[in-house]
Structures are given as structure tokens and as C-alpha cells.
Protein backbone atom coordinates (compact mmCIF):
# COMPACT_ATOMS: atom_id res chain seq x y z
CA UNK A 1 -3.28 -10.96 -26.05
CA UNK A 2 -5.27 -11.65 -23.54
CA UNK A 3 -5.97 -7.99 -22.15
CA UNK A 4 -6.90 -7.31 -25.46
CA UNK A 5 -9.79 -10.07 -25.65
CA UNK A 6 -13.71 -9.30 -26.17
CA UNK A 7 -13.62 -8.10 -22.50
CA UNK A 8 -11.01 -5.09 -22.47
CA UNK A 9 -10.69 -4.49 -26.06
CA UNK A 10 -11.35 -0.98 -25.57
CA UNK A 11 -8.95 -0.73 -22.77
CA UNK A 12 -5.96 0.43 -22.19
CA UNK A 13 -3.50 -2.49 -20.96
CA UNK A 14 0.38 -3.33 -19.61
CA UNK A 15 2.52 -5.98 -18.26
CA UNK A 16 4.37 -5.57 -15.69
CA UNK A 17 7.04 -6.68 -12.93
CA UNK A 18 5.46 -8.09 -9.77
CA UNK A 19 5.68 -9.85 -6.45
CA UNK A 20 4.33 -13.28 -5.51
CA UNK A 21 5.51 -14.98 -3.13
CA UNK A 22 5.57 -18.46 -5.06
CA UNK A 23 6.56 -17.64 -7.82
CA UNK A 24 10.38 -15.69 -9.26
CA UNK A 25 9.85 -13.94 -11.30
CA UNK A 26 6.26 -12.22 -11.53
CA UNK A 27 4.16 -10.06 -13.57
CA UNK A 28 0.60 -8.57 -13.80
CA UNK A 29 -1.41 -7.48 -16.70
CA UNK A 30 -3.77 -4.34 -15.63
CA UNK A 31 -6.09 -2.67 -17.69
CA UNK A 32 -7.62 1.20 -17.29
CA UNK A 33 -10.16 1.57 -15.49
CA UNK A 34 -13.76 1.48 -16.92
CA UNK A 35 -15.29 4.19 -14.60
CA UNK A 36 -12.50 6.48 -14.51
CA UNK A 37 -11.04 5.99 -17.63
CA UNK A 38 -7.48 5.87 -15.96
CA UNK A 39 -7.84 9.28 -14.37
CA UNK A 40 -7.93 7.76 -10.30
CA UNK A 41 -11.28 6.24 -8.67
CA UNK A 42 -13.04 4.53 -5.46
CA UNK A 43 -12.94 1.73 -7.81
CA UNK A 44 -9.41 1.54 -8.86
CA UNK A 45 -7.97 2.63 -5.88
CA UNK A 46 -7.17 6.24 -7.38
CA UNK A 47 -4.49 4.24 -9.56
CA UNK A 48 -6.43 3.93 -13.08
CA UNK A 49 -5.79 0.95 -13.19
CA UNK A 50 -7.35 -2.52 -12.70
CA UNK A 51 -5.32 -5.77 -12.13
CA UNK A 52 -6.83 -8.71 -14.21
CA UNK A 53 -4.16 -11.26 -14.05
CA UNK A 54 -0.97 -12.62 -12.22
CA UNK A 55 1.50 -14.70 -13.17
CA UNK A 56 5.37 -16.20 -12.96
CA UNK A 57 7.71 -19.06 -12.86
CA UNK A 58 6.85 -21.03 -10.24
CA UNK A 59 9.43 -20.43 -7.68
CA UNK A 60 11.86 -23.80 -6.89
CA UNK A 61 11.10 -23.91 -3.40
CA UNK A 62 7.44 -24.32 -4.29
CA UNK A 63 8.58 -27.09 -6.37
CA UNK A 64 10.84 -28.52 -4.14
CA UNK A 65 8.18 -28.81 -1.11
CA UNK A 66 5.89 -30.62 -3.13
CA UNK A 67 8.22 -33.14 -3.82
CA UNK A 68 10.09 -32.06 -7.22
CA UNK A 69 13.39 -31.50 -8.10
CA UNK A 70 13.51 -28.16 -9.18
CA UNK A 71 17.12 -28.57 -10.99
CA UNK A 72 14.96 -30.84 -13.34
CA UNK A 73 11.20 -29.63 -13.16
CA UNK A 74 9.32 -25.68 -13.72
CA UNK A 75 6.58 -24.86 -13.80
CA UNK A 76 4.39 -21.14 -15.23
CA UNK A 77 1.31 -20.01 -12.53
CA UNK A 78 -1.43 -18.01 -13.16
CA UNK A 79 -4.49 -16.48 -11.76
CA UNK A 80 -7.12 -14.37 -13.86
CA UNK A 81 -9.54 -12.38 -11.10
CA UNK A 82 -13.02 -13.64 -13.26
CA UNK A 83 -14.73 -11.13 -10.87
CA UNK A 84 -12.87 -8.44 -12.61
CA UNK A 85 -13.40 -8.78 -16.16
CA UNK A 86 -17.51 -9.16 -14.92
CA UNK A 87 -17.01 -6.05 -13.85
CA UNK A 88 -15.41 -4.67 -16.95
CA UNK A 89 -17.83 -6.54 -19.51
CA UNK A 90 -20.87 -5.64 -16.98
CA UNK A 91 -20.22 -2.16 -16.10
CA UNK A 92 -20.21 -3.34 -12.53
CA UNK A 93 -18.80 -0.60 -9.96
CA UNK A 94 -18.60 -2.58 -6.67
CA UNK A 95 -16.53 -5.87 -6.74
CA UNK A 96 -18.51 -6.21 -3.22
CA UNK A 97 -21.52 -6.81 -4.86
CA UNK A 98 -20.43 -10.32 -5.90
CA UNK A 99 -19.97 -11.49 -2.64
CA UNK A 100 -22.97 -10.40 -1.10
CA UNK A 101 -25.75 -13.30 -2.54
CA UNK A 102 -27.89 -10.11 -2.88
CA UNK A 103 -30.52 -11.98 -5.20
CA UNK A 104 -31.38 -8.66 -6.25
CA UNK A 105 -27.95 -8.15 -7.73
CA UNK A 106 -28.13 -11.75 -9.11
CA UNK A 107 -31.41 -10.95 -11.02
CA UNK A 108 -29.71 -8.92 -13.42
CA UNK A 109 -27.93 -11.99 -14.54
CA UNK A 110 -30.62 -14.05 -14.68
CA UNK A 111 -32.03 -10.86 -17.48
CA UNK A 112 -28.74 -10.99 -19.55
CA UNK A 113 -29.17 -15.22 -19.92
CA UNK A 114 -32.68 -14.38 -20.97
CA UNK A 115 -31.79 -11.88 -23.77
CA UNK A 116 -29.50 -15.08 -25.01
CA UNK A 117 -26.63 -13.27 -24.08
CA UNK A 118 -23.72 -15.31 -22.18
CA UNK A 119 -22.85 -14.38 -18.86
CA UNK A 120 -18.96 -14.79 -17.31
């Protein structure tokens, strides 16, 4: 559901098995690549395809260490990369770019809020 939201609706997506350390077990959600289309890239690491989101059961130990019994307690963990579906919605090609404070590249931003449009 969610790889299919306003974002990567014209995207190819899938689920599938991961690794995280804290949590058993895991999956990711990817989506195709918006430069290459899912043929291979510099931006998606010749793969075609772009992780968006992580997730699992929260693995006991974790649970255990901060002070729950994990025969009685779980617990679901997630993290969506926000920098990555900017860069899907905004055709962006260098995830780099957001980490630069560039105020050029921040300008554009500032053009997209003034059209009224809404920004990630």
C-alpha cells in the first residue's frame, strides 16, 4: 500500500526478506528506479531498484535490554528513507545533494512552496 502511494504510483514495487540486526524477522519494500527505469544505474547501484522502507518484529533481545519481557511484550519497527521518496516525487538524481546545505539546491524548494505546491 504504501509503495503504491502518490509518490511511486507509477513504480514498480516488492517486499521482500531482509536483515536488521534488531529486528527477526525483516523485510524491505523497493521500488524501480526513476532514472533507469529498473534497467541498472549510478543511482540505484546498477540494481533497478530503490529501497524506500525497512521493517520487522522487533527482535527479543532488543526488548529484553530495554527492560521488557519479551515472553510477554513485541513490538513492529520501521524506517521510511524520506530522502528517497524526495527523490522519486522530485526527480532528484543525487541523494548527496540533500546533505550538502547547497542553498542553491534548496532554492528549488523554496520555488515548488511558491507555486502552492507541498514539498516532502
Amino acid at each position: 500500500l504504501l509503495a503504491k502511494s502518490r509518490f511511486v504510483a507509477d513504480r514498480e514495487s516488492r517486499l521482500r526478506p531482509s536483515y536488521f540486526p534488531f529486528t527477526e524477522p525483516s523485510v524491505e519494500v523497493d521500488v524501480s528506479c526513476f532514472k533507469c527505469k529498473g534497467k541498472g544505474c549510478n543511482v540505484c547501484k546498477h540494481t533497478g531498484w530503490i529501497e524506500i522502507l525497512g521493517a520487522g518484529m522487533v527482535h527479543p533481545n532488543v526488548l529484553e535490554m530495554a527492560g521488557f519481557d519479551a515472553q510477554r511484550y513485541s513490538g513492529f519497527a520501521f524506517g521510511m528513507g524520506p530522502d528517497r521518496i524526495a527523490m522519486l516525487k522530485y526527480g532528484i538524481e543525487d541523494i548527496r545533494h540533500f546533505y550538502t546545505n547547497d542553498v542553491r539546491f534548496l532554492e528549488k524548494f523554496k520555488a515548488v512552496e511558491d507555486r502552492g505546491e507541498t514539498t516532502c
